[in-house]
Protein backbone atom coordinates (compact mmCIF):
# COMPACT_ATOMS: atom_id res chain seq x y z
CA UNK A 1 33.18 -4.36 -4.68
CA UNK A 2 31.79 -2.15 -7.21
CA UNK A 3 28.72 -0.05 -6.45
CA UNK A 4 26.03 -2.19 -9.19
CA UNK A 5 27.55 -5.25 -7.51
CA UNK A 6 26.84 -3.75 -3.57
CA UNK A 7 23.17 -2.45 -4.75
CA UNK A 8 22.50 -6.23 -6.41
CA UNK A 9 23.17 -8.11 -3.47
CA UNK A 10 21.51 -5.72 -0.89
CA UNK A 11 18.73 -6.16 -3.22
CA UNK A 12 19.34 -9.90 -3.18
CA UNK A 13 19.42 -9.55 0.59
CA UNK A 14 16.06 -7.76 0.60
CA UNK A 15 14.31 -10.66 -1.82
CA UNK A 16 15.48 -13.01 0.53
CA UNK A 17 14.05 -11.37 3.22
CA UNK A 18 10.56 -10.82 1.46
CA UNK A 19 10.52 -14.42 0.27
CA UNK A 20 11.03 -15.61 3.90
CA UNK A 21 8.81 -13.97 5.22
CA UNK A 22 5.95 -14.57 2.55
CA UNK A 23 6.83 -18.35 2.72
CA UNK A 24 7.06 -18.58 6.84
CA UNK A 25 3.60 -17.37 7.55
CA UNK A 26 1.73 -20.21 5.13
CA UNK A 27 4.46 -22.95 6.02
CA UNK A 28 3.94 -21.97 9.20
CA UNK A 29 -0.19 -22.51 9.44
CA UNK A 30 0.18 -25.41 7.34
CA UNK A 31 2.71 -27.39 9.20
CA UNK A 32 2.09 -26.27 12.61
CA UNK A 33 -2.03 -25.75 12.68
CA UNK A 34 -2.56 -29.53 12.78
CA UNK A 35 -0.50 -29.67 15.93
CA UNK A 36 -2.45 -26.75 17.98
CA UNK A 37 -5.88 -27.07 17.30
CA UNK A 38 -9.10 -28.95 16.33
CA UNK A 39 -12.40 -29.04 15.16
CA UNK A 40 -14.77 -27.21 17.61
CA UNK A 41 -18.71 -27.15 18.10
CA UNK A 42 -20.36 -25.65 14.81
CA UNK A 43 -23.08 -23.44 14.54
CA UNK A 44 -25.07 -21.37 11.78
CA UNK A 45 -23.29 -20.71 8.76
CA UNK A 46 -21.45 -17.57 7.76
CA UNK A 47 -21.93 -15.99 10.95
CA UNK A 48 -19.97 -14.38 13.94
CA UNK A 49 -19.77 -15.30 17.74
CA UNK A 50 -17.84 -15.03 20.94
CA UNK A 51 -16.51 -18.35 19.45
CA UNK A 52 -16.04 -17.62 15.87
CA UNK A 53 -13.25 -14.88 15.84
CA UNK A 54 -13.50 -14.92 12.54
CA UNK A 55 -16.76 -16.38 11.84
CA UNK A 56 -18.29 -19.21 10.52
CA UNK A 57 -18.34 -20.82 6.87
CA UNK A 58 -20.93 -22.67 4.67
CA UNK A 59 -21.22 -25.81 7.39
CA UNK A 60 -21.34 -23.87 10.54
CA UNK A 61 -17.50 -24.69 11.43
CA UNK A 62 -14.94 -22.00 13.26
CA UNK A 63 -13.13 -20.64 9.81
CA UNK A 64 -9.91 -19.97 11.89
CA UNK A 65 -9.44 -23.61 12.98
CA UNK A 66 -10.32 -24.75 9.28
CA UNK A 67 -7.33 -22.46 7.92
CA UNK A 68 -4.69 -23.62 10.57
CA UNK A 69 -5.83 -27.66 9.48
CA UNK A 70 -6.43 -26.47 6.23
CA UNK A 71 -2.71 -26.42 4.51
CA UNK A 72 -1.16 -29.17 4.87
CA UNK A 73 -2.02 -31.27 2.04
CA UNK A 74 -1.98 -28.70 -0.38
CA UNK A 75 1.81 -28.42 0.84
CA UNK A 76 2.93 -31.34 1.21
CA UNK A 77 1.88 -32.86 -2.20
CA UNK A 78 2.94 -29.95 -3.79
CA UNK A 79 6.57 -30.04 -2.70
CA UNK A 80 6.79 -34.22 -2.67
CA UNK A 81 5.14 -34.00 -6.53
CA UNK A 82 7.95 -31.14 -7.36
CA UNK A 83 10.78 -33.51 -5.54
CA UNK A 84 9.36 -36.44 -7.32
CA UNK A 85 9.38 -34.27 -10.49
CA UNK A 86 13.11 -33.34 -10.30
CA UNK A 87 13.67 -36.84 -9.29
CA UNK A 88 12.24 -38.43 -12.97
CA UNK A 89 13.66 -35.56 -14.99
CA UNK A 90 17.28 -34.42 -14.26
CA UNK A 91 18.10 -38.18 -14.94
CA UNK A 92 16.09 -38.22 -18.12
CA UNK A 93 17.04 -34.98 -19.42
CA UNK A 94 20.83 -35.35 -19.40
CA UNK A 95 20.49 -38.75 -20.41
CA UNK A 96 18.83 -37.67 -23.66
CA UNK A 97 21.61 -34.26 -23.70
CA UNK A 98 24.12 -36.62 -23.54
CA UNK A 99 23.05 -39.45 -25.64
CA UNK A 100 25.90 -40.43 -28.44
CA UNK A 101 23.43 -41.58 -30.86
CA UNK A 102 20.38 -39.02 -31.64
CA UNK A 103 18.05 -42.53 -31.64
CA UNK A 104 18.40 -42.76 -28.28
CA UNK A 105 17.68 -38.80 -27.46
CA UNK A 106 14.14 -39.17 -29.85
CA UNK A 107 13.60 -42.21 -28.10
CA UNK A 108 13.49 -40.45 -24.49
CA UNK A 109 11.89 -37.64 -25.66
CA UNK A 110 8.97 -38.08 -28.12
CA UNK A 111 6.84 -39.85 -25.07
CA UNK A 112 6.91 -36.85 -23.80
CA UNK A 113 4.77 -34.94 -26.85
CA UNK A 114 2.37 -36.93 -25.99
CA UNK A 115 1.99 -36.76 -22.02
CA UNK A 116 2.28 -32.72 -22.90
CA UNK A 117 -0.73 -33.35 -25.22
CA UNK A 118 -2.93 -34.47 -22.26
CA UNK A 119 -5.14 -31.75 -20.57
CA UNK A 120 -3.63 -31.61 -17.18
CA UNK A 121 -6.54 -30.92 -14.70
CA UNK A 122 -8.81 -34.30 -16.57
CA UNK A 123 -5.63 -36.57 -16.08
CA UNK A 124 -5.37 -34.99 -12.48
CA UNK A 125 -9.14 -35.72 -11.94
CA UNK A 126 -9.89 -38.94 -13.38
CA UNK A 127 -6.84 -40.34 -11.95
CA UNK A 128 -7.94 -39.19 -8.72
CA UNK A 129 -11.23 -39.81 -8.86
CA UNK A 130 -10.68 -43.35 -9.67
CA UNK A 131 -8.29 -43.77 -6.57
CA UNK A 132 -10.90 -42.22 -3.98
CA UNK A 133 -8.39 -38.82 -3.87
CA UNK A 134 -5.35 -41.32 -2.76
CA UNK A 135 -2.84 -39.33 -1.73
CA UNK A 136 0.19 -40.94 -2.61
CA UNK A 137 -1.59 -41.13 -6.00
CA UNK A 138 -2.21 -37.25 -6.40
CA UNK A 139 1.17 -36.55 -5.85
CA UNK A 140 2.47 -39.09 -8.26
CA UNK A 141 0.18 -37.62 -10.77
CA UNK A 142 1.15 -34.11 -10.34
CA UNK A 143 4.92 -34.84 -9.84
CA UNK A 144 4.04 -36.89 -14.03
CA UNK A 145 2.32 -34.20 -15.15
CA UNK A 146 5.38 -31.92 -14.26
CA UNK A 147 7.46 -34.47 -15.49
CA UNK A 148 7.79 -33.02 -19.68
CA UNK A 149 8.17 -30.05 -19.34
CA UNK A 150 10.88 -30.02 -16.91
CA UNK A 151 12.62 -32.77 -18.49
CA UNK A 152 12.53 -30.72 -21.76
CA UNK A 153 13.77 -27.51 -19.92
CA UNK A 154 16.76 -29.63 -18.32
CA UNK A 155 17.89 -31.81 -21.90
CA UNK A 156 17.80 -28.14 -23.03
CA UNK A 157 20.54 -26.62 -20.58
CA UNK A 158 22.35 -30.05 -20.58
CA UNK A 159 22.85 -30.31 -24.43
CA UNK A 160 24.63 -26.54 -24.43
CA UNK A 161 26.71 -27.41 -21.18
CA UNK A 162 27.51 -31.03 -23.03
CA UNK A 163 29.14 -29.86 -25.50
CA UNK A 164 31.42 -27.29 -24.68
CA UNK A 165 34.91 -27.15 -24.98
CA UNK A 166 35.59 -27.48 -21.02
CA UNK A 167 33.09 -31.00 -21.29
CA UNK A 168 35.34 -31.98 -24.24
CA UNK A 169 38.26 -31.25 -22.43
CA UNK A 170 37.19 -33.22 -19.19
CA UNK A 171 36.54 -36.39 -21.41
CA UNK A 172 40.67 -36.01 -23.45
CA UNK A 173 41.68 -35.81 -19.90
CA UNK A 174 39.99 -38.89 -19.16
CA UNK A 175 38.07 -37.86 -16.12
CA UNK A 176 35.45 -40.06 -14.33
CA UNK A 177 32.30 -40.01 -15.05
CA UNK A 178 31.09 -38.77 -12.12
CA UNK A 179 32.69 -35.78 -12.30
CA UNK A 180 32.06 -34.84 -15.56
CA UNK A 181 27.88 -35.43 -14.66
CA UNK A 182 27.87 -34.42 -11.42
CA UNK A 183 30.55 -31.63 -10.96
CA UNK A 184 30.75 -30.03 -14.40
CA UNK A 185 27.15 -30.31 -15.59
CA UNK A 186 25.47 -30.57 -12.37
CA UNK A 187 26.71 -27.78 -11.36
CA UNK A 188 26.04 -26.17 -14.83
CA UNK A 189 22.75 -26.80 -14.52
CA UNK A 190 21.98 -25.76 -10.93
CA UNK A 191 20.93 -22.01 -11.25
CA UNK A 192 18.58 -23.13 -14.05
CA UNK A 193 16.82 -25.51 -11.90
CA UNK A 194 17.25 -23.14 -9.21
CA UNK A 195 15.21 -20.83 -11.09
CA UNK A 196 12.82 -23.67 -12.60
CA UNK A 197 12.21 -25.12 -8.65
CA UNK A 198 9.65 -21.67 -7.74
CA UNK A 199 7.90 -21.90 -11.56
CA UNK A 200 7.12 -25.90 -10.91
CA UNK A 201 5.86 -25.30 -6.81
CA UNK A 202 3.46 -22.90 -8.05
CA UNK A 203 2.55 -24.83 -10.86
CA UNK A 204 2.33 -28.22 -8.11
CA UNK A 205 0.17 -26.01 -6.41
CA UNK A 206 -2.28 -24.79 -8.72
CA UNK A 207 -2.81 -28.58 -10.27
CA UNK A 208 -3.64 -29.41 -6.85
CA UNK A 209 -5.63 -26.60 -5.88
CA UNK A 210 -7.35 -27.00 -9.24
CA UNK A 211 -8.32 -30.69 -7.98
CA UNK A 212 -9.83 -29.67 -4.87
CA UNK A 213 -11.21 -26.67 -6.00
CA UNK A 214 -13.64 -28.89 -8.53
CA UNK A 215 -14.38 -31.22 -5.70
CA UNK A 216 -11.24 -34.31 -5.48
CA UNK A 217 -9.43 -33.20 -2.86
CA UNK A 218 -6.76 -35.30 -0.99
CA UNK A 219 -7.93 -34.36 2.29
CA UNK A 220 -10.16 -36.56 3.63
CA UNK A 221 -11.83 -33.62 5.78
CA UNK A 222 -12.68 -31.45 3.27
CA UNK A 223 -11.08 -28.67 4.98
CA UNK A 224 -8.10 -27.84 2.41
CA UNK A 225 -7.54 -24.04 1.47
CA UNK A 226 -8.65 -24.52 -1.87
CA UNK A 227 -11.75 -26.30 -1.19
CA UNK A 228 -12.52 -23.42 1.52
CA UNK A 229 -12.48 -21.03 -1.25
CA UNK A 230 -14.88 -23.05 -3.46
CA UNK A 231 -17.28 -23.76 -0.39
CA UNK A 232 -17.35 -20.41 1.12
CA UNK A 233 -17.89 -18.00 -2.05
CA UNK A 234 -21.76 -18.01 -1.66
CA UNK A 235 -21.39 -16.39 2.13
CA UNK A 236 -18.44 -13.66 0.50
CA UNK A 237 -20.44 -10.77 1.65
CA UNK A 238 -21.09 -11.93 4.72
CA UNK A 239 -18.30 -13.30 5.99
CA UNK A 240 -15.00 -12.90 3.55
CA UNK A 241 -12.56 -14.34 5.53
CA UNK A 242 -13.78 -17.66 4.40
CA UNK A 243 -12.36 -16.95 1.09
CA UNK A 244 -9.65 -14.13 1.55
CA UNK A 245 -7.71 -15.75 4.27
CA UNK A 246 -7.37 -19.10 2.63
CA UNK A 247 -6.67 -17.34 -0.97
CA UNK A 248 -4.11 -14.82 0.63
CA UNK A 249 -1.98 -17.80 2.22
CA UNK A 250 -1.70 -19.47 -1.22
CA UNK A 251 -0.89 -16.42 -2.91
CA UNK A 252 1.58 -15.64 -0.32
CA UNK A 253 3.27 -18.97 -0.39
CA UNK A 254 3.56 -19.14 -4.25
CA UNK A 255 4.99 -15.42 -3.81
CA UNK A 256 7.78 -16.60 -1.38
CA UNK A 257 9.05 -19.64 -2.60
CA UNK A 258 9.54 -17.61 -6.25
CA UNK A 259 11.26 -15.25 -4.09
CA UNK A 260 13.27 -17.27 -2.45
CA UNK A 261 14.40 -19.77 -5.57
CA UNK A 262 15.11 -16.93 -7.71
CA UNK A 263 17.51 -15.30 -4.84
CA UNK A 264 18.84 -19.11 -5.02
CA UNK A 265 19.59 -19.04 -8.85
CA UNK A 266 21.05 -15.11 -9.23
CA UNK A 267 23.49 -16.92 -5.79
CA UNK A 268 23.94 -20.16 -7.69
CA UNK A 269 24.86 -18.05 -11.15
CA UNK A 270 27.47 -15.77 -9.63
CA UNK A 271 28.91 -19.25 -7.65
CA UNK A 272 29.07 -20.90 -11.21
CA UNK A 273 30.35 -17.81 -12.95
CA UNK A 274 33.07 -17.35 -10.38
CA UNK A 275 34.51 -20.60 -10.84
CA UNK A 276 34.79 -20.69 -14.59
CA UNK A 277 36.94 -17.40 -14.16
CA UNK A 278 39.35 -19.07 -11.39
């Protein structure tokens, strides 16, 4: 092992590390703070107490138990939306890569200039709004929203990968089709999407947050991180942690999972490279 290749994956190592530990804590609240607490006696607004560890926000309510019930529809219909995503456009995309005739590659892809044309966060809003903040229905229009430009990004990779000589190759020697989909450009195309999965979380994440943040929120409670920050910027000076602990636990989560996908694609790169050299 050369010394650049020892100091890249200790560095790898130490990314993973960060990422895990930036995505734990949030996961963590989210997933978890349903199951060990909730909601209390309230009392005055943006105040402290024996009760409130951490105070109060705009309604009188216990900010600590609002952040540990506060997470778990922003993550959950973040990652189901970026699932469903992935789920619409891998198919798509290497459909239209791999399409003999280039009819039926413009035929898969010019709907898409037009749902790219739409301004996400009014699609996102009036869909929601006219669903009473459904939540099978937010996620559905997130994950469509998603849906173009990660659909683009994978015909993109497919179309090189489709037409190299090892593709050609695999098709003179007559091999199924499954293999030449799944285990030569599947596999081609799994750092990229590797890379691509952090970039659309995030992204899953603001559309969402964006929603609740302008009032549609999914939770029926009101109590979702985002919606925290929007509710509890009037009492900032007074108590802060109505704002900065619900902001720091989104910024930490979209931190770690961009940690921990890009560790994923540099891994899922070498794996690829090494195999083309065996």
């Amino acid at each position: 092992m050369t010394g650049s290749t020892f100091l890249e994956r200790a560095g790898g190592r130490s990314r993973v590390r960060i990422g895990a530990a930036l995505t734990a804590v949030p996961l963590a609240v989210a997933l978890l703070g349903p199951l060990l607490t909730e909601p209390g006696a309230r009392g005055p607004a943006f105040t402290y107490g024996d009760q409130w560890l951490l105070g109060t926000d705009s309604e009188g309510r216990d900010l600590l138990t609002q952040v540990m019930l506060g997470g778990r529809s922003l993550v959950l219909v973040a990652a189901a939306a970026v699932v469903l995503t992935y789920l619409l456009a891998v198919p798509w995309g290497v459909a239209a890569a791999t399409a003999r005739r280039r009819l039926v590659d413009e035929m898969l892809m010019r709907p898409l200039d037009l749902l790219l044309s739409l301004p996400s966060i009014m699609v996102l809003l009036l869909a929601v709004a006219l669903t009473d903040a459904d939540l099978l229905v937010l996620t559905v229009t997130v994950a469509v929203l998603l849906f173009p430009d990660a659909a683009r990004l994978v015909r993109a990779s497919a179309l090189h990968a489709a037409h190299t000589p090892a593709m050609e190759a695999l098709v003179l020697q007559q091999e199924t089709w499954w293999r030449r989909q799944l285990g030569y450009l599947g596999r081609s195309l799994l750092p990229i999407l590797a890379a691509d999965a952090g970039l659309r979380f995030v992204g899953a994440i603001y559309l969402v947050a964006s929603a609740s943040f302008l009032g549609v929120s999914a939770d029926s409670a009101g109590t979702d991180w985002a919606v925290m920050i929007d509710r509890n910027r009037a009492g900032l000076a007074l108590v802060p942690w109505g704002v900065v602990l619900p902001a720091a636990l989104i910024i930490a989560l979209a931190m770690g999972v961009n940690l921990l996908f890009d560790s994923g694609a540099r891994a899922a790169t070498r794996e690829v490279s090494t195999r083309k050299w065996r």
